[in-house]
Protein backbone atom coordinates (compact mmCIF):
# COMPACT_ATOMS: atom_id res chain seq x y z
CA UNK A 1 0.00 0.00 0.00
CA UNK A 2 2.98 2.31 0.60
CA UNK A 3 4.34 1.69 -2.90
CA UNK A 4 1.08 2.71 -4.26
CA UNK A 5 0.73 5.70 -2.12
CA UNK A 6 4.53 7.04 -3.15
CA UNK A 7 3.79 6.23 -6.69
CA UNK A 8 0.78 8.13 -7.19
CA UNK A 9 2.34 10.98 -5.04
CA UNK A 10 5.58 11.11 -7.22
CA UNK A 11 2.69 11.31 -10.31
CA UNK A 12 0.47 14.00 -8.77
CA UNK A 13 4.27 15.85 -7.97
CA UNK A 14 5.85 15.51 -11.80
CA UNK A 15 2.52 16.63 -12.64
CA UNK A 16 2.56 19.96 -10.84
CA UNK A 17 5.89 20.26 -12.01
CA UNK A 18 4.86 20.22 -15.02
CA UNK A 19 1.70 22.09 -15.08
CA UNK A 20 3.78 24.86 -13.19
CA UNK A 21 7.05 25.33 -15.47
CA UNK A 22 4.44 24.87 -18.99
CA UNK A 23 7.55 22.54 -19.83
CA UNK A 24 7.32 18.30 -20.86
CA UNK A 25 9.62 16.32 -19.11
CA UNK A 26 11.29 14.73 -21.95
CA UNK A 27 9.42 10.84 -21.25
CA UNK A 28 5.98 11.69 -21.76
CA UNK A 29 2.52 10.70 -20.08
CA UNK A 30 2.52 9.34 -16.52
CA UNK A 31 5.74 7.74 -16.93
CA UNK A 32 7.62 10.98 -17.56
CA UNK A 33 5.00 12.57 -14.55
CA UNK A 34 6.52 9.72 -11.75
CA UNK A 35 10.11 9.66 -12.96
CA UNK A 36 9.91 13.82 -12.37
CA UNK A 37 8.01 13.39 -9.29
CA UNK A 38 10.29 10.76 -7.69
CA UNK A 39 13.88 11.79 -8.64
CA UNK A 40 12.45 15.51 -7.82
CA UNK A 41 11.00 14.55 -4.36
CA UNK A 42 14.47 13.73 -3.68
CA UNK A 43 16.21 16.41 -5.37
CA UNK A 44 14.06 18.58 -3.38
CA UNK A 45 14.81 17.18 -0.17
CA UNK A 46 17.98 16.75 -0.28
CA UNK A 47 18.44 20.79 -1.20
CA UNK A 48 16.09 21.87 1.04
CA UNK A 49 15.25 19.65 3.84
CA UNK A 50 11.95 18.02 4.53
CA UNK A 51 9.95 20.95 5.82
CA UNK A 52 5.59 21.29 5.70
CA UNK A 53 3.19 18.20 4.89
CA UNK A 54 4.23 14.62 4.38
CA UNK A 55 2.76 12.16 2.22
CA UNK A 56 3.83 8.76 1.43
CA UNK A 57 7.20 9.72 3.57
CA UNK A 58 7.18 12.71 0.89
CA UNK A 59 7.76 16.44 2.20
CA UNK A 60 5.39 18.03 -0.65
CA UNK A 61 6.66 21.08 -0.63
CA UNK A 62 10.72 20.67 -0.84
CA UNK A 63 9.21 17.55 -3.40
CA UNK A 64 7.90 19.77 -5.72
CA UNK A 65 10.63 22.75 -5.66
CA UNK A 66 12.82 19.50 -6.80
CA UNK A 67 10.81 18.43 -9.55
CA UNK A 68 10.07 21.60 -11.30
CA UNK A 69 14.00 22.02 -11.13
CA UNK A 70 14.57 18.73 -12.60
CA UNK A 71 11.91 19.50 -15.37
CA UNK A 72 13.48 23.08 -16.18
CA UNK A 73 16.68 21.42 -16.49
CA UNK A 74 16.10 18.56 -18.26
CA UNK A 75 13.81 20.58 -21.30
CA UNK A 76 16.81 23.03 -21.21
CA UNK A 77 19.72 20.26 -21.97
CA UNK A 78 16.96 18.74 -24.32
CA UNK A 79 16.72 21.33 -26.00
CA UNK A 80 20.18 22.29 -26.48
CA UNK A 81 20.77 18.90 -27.84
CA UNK A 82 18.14 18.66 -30.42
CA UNK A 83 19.35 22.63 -31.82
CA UNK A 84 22.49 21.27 -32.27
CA UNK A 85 21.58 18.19 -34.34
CA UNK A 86 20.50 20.78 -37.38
């Protein structure tokens, strides 16, 4: 029940992310969503701490801050790298 509870927390997360920065993480759908919630939940928390509401063992707050910098990061370098292909 945990696993299912961190997974659809690290989707809900990578889907904020997204929502907030306008930007695609570059695997799209829910996939792209959990990968960006997960690796950004602990991004996030290992920057900032785990400070304010808890979910699934998740700080939401530090969680998110993570994954929006993960997305804005990763659609920059993806970006790059498909300009320089032409």
């Amino acid at each position: 029940m945990h696993l299912i509870a961190t997974i659809i927390v690290g989707i809900i997360i990578g889907a904020i992310a997204g929502a907030f920065t306008s930007r695609d993480f570059p695997v799209g759908g829910w996939i792209g969503n959990l990968i960006a919630g997960l690796v950004g939940s602990w991004i996030g928390q290992s920057l900032f701490g785990e400070w304010g509401p808890k979910f699934a063992d998740i700080a939401i707050f530090p969680s998110i801050i993570g994954a929006i910098l993960l997305v804005v990061v990763t659609s920059l370098i993806m970006n790059n790298s498909t300009k320089r292909q032409y």
